[in-house]
N, C-alpha and C. Protein backbone atom coordinates (compact mmCIF):
# COMPACT_ATOMS: atom_id res chain seq x y z
N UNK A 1 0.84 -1.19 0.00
CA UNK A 1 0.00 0.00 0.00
C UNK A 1 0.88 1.25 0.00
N UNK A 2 2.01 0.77 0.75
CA UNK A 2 2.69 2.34 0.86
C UNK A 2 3.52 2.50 -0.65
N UNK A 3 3.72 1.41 -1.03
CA UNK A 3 4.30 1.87 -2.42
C UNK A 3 3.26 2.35 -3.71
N UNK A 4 2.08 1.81 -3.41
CA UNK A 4 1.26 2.49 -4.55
C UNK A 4 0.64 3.82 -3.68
N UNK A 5 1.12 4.14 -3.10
CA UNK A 5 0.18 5.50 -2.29
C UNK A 5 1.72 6.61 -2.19
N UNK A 6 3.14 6.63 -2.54
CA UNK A 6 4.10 7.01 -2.36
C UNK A 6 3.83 8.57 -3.35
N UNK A 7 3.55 8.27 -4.70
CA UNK A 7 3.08 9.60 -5.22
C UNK A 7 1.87 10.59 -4.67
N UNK A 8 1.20 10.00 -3.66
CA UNK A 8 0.03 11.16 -2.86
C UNK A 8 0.77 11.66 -2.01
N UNK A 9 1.53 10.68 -1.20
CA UNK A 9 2.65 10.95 -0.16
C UNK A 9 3.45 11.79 -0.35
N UNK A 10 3.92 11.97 -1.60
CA UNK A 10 5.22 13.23 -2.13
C UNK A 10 4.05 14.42 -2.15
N UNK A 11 2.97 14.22 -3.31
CA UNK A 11 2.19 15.71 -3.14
C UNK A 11 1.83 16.33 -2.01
N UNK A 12 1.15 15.35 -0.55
CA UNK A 12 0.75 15.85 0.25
C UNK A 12 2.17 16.74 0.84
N UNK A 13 2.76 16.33 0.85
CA UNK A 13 3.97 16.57 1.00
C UNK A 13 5.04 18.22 0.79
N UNK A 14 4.70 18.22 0.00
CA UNK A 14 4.92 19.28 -0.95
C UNK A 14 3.68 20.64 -0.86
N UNK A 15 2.67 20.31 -0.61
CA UNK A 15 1.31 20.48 -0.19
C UNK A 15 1.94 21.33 1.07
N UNK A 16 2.32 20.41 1.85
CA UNK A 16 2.72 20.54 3.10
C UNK A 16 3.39 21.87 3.51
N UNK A 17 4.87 21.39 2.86
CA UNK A 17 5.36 22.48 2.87
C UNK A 17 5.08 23.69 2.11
N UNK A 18 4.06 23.65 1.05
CA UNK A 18 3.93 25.51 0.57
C UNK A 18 3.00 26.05 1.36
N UNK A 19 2.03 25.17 2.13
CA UNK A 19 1.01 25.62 3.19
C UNK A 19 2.14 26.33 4.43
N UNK A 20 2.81 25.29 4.61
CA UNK A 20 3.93 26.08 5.53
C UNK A 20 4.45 27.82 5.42
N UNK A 21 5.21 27.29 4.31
CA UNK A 21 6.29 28.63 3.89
C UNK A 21 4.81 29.63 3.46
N UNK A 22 3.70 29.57 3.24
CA UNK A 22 2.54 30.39 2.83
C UNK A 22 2.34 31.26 4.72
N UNK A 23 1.79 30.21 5.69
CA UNK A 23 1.60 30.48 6.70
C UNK A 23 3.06 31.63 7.49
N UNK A 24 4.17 31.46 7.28
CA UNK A 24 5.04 31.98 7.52
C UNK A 24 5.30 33.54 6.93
N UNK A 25 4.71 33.17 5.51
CA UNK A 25 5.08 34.76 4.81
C UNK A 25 3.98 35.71 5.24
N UNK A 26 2.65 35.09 5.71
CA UNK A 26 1.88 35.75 6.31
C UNK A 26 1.59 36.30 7.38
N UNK A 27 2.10 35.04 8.73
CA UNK A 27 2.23 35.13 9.84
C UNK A 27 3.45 36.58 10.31
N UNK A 28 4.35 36.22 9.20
CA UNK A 28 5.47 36.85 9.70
C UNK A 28 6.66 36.60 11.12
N UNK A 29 6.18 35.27 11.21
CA UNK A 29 6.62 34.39 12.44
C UNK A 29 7.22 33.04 12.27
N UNK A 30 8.06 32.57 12.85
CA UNK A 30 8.80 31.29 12.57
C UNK A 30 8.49 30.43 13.35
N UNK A 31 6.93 30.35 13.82
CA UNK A 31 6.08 29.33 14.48
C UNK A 31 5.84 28.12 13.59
N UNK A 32 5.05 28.71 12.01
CA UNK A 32 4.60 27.93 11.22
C UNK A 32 6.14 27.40 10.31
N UNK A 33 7.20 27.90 10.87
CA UNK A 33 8.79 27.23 10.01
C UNK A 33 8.94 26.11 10.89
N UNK A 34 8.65 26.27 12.13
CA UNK A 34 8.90 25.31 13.12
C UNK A 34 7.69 23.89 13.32
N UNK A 35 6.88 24.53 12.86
CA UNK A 35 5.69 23.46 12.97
C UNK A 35 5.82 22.69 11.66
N UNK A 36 6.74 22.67 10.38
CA UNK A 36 7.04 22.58 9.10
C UNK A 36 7.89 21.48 9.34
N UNK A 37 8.89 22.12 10.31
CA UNK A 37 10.12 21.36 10.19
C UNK A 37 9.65 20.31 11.23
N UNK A 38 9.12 20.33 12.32
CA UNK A 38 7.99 19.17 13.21
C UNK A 38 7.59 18.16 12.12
N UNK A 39 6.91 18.71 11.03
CA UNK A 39 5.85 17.65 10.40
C UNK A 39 7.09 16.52 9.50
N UNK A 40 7.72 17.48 8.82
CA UNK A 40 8.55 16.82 7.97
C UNK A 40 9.47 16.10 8.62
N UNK A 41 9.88 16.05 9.90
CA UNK A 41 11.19 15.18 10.76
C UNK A 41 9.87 13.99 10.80
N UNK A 42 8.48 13.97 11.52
CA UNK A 42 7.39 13.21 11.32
C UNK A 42 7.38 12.30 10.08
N UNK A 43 7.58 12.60 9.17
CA UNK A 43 7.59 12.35 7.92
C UNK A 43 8.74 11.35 7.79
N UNK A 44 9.35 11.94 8.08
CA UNK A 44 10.96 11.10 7.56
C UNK A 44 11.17 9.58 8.63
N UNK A 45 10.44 10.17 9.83
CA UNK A 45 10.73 9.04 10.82
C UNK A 45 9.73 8.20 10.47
N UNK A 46 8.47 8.33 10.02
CA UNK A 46 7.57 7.25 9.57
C UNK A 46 7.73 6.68 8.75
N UNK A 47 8.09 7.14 7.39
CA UNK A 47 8.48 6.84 6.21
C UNK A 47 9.67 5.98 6.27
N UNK A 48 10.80 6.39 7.53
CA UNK A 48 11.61 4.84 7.31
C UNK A 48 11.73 4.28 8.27
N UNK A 49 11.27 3.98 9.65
CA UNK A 49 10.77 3.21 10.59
C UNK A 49 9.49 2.87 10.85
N UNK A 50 8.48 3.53 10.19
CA UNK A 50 7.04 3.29 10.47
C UNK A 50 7.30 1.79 10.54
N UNK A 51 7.08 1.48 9.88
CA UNK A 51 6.67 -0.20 9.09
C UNK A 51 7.16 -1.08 10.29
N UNK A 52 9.21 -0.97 10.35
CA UNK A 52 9.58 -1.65 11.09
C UNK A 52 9.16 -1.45 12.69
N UNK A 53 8.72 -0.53 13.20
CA UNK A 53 8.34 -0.16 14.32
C UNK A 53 6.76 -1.05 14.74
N UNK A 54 5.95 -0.66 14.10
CA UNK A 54 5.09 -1.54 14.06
C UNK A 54 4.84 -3.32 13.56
N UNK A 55 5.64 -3.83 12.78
CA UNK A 55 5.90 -5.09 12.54
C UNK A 55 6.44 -5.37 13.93
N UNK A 56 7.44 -5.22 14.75
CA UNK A 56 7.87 -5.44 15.92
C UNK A 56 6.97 -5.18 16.86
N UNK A 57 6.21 -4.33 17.17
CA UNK A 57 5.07 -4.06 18.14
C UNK A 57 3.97 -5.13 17.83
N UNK A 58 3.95 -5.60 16.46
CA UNK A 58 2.96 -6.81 16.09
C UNK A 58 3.53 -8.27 16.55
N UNK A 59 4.71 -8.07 16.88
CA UNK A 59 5.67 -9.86 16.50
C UNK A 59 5.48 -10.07 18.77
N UNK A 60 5.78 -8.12 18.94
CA UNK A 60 5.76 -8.78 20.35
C UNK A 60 3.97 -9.07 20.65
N UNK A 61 3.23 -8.26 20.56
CA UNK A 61 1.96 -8.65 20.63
C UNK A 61 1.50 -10.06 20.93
N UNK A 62 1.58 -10.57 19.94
CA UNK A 62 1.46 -11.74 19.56
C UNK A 62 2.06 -12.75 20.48
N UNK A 63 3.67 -12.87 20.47
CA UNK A 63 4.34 -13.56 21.28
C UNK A 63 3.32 -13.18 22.97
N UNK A 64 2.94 -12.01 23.35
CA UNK A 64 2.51 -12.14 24.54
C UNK A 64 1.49 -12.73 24.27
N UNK A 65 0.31 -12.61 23.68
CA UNK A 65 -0.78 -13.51 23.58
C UNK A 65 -0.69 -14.65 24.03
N UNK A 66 0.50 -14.96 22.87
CA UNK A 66 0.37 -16.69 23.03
C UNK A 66 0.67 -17.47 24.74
N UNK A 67 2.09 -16.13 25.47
CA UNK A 67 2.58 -16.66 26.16
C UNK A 67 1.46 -16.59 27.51
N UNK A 68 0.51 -15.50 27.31
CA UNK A 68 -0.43 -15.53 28.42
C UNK A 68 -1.19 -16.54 28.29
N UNK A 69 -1.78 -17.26 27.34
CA UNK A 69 -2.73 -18.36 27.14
C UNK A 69 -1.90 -19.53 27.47
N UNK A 70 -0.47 -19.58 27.19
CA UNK A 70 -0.23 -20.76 27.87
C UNK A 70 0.54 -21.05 29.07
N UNK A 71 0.15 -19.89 29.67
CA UNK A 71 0.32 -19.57 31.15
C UNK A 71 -1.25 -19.36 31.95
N UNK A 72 -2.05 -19.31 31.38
CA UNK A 72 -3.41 -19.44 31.88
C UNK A 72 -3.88 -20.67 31.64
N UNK A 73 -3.47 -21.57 30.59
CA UNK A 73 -3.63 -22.97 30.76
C UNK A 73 -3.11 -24.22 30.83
N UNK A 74 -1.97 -23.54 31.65
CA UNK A 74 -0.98 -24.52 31.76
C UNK A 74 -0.22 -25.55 30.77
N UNK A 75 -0.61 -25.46 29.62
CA UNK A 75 0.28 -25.95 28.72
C UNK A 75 0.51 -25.14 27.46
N UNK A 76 0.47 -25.67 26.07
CA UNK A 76 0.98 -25.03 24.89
C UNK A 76 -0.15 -25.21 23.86
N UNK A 77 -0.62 -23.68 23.86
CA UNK A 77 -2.17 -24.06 23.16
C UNK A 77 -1.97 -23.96 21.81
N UNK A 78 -0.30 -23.87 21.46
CA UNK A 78 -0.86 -23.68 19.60
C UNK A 78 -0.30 -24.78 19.37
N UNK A 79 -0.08 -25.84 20.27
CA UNK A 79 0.16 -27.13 19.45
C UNK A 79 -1.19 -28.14 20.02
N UNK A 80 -1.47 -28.47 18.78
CA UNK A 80 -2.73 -29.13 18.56
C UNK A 80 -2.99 -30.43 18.65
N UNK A 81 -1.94 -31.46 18.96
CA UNK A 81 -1.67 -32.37 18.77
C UNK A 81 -1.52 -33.02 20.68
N UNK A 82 -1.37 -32.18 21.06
CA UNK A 82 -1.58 -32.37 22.98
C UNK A 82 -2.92 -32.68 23.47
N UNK A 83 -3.15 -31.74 22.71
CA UNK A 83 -5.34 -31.68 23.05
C UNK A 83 -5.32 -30.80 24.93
N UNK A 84 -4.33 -30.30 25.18
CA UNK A 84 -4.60 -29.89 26.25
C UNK A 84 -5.45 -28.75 26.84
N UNK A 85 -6.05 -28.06 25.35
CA UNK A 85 -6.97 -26.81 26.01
C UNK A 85 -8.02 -27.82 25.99
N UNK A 86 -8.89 -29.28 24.77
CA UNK A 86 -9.94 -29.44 25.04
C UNK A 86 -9.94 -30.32 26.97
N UNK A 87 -8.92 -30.81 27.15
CA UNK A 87 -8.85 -31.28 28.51
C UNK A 87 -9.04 -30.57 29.81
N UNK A 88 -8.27 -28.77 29.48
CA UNK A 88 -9.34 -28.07 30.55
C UNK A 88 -10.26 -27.63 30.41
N UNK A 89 -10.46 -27.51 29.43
CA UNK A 89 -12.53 -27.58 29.27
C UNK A 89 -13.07 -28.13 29.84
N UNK A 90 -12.15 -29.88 29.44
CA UNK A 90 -13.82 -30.72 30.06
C UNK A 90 -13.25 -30.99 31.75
N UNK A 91 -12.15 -30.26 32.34
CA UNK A 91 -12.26 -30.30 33.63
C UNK A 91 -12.74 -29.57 34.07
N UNK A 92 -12.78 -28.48 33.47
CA UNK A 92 -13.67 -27.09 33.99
C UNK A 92 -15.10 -27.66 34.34
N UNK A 93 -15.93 -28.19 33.05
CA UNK A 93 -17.14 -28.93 33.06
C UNK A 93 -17.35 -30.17 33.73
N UNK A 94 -16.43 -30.44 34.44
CA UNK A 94 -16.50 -31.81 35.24
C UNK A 94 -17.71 -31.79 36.04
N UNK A 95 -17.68 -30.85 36.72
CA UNK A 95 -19.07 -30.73 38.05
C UNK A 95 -20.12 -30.42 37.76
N UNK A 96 -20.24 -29.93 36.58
CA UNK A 96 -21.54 -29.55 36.01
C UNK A 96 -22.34 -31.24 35.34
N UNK A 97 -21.28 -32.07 34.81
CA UNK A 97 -21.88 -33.06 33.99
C UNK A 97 -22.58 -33.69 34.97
N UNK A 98 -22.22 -33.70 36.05
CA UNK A 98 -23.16 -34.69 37.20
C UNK A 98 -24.72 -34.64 37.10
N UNK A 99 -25.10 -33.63 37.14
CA UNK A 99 -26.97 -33.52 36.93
C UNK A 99 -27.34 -33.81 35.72
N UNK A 100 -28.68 -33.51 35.47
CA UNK A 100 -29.09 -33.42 34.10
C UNK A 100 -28.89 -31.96 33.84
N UNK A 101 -29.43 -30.87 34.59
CA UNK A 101 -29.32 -29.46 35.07
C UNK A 101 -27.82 -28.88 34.57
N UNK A 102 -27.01 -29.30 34.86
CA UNK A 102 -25.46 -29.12 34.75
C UNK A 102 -25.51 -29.81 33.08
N UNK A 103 -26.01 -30.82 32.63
CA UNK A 103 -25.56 -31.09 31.31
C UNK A 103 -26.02 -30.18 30.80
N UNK A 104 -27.68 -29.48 30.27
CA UNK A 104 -28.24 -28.83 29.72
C UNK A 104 -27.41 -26.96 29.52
N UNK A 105 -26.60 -27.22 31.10
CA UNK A 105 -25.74 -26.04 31.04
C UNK A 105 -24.46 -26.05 30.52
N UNK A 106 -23.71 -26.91 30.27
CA UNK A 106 -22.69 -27.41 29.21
C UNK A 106 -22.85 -27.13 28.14
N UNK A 107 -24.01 -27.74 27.35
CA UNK A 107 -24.35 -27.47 26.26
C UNK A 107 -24.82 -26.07 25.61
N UNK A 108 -25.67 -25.35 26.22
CA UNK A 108 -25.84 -24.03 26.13
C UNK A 108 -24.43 -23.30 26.67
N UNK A 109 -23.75 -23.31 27.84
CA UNK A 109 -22.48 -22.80 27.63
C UNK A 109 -21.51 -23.05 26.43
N UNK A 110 -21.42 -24.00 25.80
CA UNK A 110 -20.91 -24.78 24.79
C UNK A 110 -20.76 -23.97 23.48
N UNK A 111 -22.56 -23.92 23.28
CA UNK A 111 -23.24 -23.01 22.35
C UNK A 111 -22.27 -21.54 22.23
N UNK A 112 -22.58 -20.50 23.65
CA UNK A 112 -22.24 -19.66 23.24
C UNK A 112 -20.82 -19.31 23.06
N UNK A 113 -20.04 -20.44 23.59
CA UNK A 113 -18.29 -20.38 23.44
C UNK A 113 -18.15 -20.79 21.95
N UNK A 114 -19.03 -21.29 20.89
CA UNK A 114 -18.64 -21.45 19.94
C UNK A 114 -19.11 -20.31 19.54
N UNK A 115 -20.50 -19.21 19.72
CA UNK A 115 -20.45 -18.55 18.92
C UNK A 115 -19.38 -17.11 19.37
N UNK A 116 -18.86 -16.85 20.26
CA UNK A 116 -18.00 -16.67 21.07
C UNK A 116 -16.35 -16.14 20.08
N UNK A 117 -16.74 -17.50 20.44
CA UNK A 117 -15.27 -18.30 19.33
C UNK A 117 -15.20 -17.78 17.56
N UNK A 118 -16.68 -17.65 17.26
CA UNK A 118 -16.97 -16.79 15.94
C UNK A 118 -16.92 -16.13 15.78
N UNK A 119 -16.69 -14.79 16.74
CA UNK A 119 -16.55 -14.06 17.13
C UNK A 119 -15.67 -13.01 17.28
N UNK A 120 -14.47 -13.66 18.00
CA UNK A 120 -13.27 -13.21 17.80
C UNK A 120 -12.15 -13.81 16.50
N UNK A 121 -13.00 -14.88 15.73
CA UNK A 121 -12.16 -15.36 14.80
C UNK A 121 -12.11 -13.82 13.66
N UNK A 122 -13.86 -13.47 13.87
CA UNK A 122 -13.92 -12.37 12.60
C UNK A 122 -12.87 -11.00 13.48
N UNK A 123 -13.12 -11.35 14.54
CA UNK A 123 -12.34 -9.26 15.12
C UNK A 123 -10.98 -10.27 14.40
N UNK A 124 -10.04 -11.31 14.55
CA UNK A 124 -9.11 -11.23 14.54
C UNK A 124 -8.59 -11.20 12.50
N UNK A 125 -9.61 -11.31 11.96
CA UNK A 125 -9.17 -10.90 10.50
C UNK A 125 -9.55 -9.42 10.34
N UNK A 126 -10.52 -8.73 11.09
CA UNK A 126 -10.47 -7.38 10.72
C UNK A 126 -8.84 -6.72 11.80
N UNK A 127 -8.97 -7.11 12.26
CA UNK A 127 -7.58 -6.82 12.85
C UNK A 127 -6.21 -7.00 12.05
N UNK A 128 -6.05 -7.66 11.11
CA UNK A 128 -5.40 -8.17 10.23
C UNK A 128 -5.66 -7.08 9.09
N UNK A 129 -6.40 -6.83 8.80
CA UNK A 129 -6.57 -6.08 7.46
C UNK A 129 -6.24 -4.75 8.06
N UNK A 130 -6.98 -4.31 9.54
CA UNK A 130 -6.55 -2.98 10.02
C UNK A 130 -5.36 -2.60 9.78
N UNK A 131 -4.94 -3.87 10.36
CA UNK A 131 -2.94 -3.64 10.77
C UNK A 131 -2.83 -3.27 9.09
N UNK A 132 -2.76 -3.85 8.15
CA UNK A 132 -2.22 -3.60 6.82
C UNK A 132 -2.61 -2.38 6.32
N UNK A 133 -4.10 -1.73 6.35
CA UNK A 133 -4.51 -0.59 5.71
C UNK A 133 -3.68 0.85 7.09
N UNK A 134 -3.49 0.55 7.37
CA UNK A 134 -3.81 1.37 8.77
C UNK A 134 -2.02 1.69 8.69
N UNK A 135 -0.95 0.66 8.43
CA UNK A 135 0.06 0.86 8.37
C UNK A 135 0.33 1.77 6.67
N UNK A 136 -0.07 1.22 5.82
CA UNK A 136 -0.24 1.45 4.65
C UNK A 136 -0.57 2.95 4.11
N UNK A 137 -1.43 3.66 4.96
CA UNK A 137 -1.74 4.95 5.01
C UNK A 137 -0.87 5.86 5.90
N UNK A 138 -0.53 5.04 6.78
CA UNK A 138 0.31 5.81 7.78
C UNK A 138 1.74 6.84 7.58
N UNK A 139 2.46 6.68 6.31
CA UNK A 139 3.03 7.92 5.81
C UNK A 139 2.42 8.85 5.20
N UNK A 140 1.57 8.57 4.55
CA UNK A 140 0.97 9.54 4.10
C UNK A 140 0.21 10.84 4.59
N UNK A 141 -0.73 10.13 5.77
CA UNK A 141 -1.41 10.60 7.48
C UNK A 141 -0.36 11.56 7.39
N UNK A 142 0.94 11.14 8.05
CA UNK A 142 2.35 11.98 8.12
C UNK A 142 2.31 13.12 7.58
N UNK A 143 2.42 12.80 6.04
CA UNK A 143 2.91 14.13 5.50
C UNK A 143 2.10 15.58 5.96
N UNK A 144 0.81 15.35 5.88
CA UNK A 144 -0.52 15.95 6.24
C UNK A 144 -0.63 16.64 7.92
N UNK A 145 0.86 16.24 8.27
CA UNK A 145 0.77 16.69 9.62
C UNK A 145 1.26 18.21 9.80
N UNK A 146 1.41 18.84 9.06
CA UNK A 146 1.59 20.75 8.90
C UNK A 146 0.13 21.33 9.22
N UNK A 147 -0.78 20.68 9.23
CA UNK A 147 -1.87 21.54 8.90
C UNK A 147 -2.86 20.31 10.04
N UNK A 148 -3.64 21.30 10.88
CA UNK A 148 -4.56 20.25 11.90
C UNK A 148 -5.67 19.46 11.46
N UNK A 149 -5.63 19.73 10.18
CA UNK A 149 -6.48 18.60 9.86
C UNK A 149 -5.78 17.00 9.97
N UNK A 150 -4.44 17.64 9.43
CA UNK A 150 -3.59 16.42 9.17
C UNK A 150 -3.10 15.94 10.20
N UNK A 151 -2.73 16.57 10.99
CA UNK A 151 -2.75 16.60 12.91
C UNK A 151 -3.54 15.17 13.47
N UNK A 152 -5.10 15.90 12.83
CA UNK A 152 -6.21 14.88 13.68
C UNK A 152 -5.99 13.75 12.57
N UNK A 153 -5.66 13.83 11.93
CA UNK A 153 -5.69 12.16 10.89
C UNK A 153 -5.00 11.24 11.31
N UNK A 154 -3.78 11.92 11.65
CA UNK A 154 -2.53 11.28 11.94
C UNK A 154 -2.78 10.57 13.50
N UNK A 155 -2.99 11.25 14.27
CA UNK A 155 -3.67 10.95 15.52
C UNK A 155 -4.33 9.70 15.63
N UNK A 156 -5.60 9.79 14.93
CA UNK A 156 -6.56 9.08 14.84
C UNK A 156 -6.10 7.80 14.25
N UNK A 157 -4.95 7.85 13.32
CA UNK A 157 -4.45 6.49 12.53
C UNK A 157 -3.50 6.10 13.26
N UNK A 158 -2.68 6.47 14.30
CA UNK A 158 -1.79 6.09 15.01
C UNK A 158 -2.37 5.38 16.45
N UNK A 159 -3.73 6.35 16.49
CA UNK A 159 -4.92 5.56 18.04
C UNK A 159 -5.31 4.16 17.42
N UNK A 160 -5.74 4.17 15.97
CA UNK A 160 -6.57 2.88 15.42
C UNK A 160 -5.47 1.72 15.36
N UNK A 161 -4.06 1.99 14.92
CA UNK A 161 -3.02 1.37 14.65
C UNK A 161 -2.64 0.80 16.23
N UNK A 162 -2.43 1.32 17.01
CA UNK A 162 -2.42 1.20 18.27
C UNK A 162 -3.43 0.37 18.91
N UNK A 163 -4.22 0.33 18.74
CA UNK A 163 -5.65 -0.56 19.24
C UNK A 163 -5.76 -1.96 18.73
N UNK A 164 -5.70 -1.83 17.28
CA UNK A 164 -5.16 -3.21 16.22
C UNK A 164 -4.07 -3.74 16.88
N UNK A 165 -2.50 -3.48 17.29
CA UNK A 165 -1.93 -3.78 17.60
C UNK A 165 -2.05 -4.43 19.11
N UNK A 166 -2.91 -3.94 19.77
CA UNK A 166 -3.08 -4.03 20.99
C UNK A 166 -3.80 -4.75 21.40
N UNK A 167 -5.35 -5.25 20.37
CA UNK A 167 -6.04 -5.90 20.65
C UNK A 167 -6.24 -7.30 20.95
N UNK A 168 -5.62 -8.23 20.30
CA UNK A 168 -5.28 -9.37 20.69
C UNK A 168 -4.50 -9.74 21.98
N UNK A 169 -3.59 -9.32 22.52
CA UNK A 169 -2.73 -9.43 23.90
C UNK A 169 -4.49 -8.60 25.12
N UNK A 170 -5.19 -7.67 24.37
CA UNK A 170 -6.17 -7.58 25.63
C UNK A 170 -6.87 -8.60 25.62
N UNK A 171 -7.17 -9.33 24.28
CA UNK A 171 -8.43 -10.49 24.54
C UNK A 171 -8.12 -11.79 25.17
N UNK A 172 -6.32 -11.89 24.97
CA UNK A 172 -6.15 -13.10 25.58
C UNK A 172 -5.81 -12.88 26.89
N UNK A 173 -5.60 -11.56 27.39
CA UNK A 173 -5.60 -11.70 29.03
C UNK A 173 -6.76 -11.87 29.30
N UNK A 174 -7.82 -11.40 28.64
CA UNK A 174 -9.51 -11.37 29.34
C UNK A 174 -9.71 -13.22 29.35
């Protein structure tokens, strides 16, 4: 994305700075030179660490996820071949199977852990696409940062980017 979006990125850019040097010849003040040279250091640091900054904030993410789930269930839940998450399930459900009362509640608990489970399968592909569009726009957001519109864009894509990134390590502590 960032390579087919690199020519909006140069205009906004450019954009940027004549809004600048415009605000300055008017102002008559070296507020808006300084808020110029702010956006564009912005610019430069996103444009060649964005990506890697966030790929790493994604790799640790993740690694915590996994490591809280298999510290909350005592074994290693992405290997599939143990069967050890369906085993604390059905110890969890041990005391319930005794009645009929307790089965009927298994099953309806059952129910909504699968739809549950449907649940976060879809947040975790829109989370996936976030991370990609969301990084993808994110120099560009940048350039746009001279002017408060571009301010609040940038903001707002760095809060959403942040949340995507973040979201999985909150669901597996919950």
């Amino acid at each position: 994305i960032q390579d087919s979006l690199w020519w909006y990125t140069a205009a906004v850019a450019v954009l940027s700075i004549i809004i600048g040097g415009a605000r300055m010849a008017w102002e008559q003040r070296a507020q808006p030179g300084k808020d110029l040279a702010a956006s564009l250091i912005t610019l430069v640091v996103v444009t060649g660490a964005g990506l890697s900054i966030v790929a790493t904030l994604v790799i640790a993410a993740d690694a915590f996820s996994g490591w809280m789930l298999n510290q909350a269930t005592a074994c290693d839940v992405t290997d599939a071949s143990t069967g050890c998450f369906g085993k604390n399930i059905a110890t969890l459900f041990a005391p319930l199977q005794a009645s009929g009362i307790g089965q009927l509640l298994v099953i309806l608990l059952g129910f909504a852990a699968v739809i549950m489970s449907l649940i976060q399968v879809l947040l975790m592909i829109a989370r996936a696409g976030m991370l990609v569009i969301l990084t993808g726009i994110l120099p560009l957001s940048a350039a746009a940062t001279n002017t408060e519109t571009g301010k609040q864009w940038f903001r707002k894509n760095v809060a959403w980017l942040g949340a995507a990134i973040w979201y999985k390590p909150a669901a597996a502590t919950v």
